[in-house]
C-alpha atoms as a PDB file:
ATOM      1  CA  UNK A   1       0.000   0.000   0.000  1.00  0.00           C
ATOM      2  CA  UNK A   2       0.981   3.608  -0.599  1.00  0.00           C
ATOM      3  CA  UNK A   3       0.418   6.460   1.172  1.00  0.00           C
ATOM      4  CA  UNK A   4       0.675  10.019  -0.005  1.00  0.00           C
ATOM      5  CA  UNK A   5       0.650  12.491   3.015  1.00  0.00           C
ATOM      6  CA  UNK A   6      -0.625  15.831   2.495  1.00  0.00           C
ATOM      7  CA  UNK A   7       2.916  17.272   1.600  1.00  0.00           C
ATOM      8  CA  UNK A   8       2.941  14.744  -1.667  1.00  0.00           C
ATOM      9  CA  UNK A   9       5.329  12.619  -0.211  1.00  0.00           C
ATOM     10  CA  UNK A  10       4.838   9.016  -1.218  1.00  0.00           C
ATOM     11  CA  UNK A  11       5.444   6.150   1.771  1.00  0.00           C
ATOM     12  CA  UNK A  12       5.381   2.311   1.279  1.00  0.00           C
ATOM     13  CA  UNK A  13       3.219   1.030   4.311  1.00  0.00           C
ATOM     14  CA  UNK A  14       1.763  -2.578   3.969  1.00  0.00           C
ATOM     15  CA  UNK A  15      -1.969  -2.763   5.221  1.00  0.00           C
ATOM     16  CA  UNK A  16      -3.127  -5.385   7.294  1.00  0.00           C
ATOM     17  CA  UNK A  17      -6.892  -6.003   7.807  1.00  0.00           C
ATOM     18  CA  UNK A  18      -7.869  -7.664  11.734  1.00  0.00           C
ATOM     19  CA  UNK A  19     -11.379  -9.644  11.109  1.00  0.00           C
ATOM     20  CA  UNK A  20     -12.264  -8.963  14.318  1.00  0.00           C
ATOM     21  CA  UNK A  21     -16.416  -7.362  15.708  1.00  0.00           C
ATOM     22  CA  UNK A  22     -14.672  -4.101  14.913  1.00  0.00           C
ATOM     23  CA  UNK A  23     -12.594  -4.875  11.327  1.00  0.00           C
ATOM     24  CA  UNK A  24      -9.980  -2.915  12.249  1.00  0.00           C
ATOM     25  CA  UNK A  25      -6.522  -2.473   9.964  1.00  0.00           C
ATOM     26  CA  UNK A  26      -3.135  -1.477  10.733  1.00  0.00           C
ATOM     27  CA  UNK A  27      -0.308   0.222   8.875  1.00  0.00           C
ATOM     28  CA  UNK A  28       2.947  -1.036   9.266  1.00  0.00           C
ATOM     29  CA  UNK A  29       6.233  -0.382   7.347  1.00  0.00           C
ATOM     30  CA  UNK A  30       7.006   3.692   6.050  1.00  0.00           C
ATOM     31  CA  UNK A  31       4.629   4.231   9.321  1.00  0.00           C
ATOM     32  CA  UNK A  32       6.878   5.423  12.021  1.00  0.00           C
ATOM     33  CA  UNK A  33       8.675   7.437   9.694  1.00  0.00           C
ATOM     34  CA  UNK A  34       5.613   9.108   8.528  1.00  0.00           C
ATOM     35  CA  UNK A  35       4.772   9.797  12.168  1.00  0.00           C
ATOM     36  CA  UNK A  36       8.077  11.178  13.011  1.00  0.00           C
ATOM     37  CA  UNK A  37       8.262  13.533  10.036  1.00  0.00           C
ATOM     38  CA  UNK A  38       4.724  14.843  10.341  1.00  0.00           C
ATOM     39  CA  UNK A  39       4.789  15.372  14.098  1.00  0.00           C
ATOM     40  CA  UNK A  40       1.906  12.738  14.527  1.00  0.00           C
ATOM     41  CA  UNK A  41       1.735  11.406  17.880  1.00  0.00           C
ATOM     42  CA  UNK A  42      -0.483   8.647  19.699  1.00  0.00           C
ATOM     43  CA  UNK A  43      -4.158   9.971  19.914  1.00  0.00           C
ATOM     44  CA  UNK A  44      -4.005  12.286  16.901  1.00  0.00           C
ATOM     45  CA  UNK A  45      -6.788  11.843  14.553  1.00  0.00           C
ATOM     46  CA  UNK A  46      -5.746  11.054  11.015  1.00  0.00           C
ATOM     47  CA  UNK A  47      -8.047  11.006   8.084  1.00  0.00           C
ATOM     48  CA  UNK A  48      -7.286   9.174   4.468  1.00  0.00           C
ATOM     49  CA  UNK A  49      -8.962   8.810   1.383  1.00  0.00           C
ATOM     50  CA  UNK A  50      -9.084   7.310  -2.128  1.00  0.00           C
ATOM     51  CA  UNK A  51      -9.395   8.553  -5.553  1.00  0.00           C
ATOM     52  CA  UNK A  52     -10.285   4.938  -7.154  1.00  0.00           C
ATOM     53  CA  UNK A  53     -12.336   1.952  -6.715  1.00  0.00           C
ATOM     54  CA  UNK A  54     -12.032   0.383  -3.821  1.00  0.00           C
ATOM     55  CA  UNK A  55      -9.361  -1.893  -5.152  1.00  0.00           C
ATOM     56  CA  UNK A  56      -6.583   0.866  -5.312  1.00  0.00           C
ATOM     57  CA  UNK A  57      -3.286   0.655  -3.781  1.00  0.00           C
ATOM     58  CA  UNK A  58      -2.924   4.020  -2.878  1.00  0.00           C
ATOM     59  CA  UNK A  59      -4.180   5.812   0.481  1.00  0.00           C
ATOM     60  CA  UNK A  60      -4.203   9.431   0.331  1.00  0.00           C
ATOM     61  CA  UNK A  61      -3.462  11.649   3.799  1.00  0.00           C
ATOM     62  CA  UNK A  62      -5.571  14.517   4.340  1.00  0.00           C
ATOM     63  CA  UNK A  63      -4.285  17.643   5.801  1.00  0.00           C
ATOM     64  CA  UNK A  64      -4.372  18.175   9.483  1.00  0.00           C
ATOM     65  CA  UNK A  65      -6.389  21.308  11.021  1.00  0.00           C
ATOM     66  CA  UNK A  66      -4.055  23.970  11.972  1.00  0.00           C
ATOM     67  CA  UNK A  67      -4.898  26.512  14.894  1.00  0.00           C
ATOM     68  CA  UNK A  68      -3.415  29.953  14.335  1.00  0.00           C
ATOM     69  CA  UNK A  69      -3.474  32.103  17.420  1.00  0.00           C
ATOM     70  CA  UNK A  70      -3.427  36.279  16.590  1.00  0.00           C
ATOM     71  CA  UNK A  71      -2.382  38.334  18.970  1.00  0.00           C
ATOM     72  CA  UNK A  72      -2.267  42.012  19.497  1.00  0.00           C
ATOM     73  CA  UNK A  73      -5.825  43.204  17.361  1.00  0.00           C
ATOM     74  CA  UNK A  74      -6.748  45.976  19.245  1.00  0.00           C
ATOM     75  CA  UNK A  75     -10.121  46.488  19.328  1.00  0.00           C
ATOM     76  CA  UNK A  76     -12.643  48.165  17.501  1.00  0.00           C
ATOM     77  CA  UNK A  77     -13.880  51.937  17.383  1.00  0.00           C
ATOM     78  CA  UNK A  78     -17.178  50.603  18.465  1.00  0.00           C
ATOM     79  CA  UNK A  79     -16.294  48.439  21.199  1.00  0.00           C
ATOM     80  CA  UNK A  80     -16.126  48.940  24.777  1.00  0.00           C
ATOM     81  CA  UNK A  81     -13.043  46.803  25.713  1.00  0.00           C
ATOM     82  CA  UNK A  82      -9.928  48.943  26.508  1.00  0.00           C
ATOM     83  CA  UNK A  83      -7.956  45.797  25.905  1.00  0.00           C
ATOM     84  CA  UNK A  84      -6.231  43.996  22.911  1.00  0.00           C
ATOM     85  CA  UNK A  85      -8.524  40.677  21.629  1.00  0.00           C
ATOM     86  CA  UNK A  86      -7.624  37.255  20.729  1.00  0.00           C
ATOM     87  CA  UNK A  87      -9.002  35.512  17.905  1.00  0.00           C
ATOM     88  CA  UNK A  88      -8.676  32.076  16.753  1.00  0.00           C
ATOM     89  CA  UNK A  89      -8.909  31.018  13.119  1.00  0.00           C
ATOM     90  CA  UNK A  90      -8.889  26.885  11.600  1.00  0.00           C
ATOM     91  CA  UNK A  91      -7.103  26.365   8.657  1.00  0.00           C
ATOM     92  CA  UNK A  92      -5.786  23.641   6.671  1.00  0.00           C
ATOM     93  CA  UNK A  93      -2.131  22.834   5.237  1.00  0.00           C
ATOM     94  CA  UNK A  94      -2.459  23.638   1.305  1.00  0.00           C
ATOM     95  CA  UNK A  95       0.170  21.445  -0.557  1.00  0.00           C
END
């Protein structure tokens, strides 16, 4: 199996299926290396998709949300804080 992270980079990582009540798989291989250079760590939430029938080889990464803190907006003309405001926006790694 092949997986193609979000930065284009192609991995080999053999899939295993587990025919157990809750068919779980497993990637093995490329994995750890994947983890290590994406920062992934245990409990992050990873999704992947496919662009072919369900017979393709090839597992594609999606991009992970990114939280971007700004700082130092002072606030509006209208408002009635005397204080600087913090906003937080969600966006997503474009390759």
């Amino acid at each position: 199996m092949t997986v193609v992270d979000y930065l284009g980079y192609s991995w080999k990582c053999p899939l295993k299926l587990h025919l157990t009540a809750d068919m779980t798989c497993s990637l093995s291989g490329d994995w750890r290396k994947i983890c290590k250079a994406r920062k992934l760590k245990i409990g992050d939430t990873i999704k992947f998709g496919v662009t072919q029938q369900c017979n393709s080889t090839v597992l594609y990464m999606s991009p992970p949300p990114m939280m971007v803190l700004r700082t130092n907006l002072p606030p509006s003309k209208d408002s009635t804080l005397s204080r600087h405001v913090f906003t937080v926006e969600k966006f997503f790694w474009m390759n």
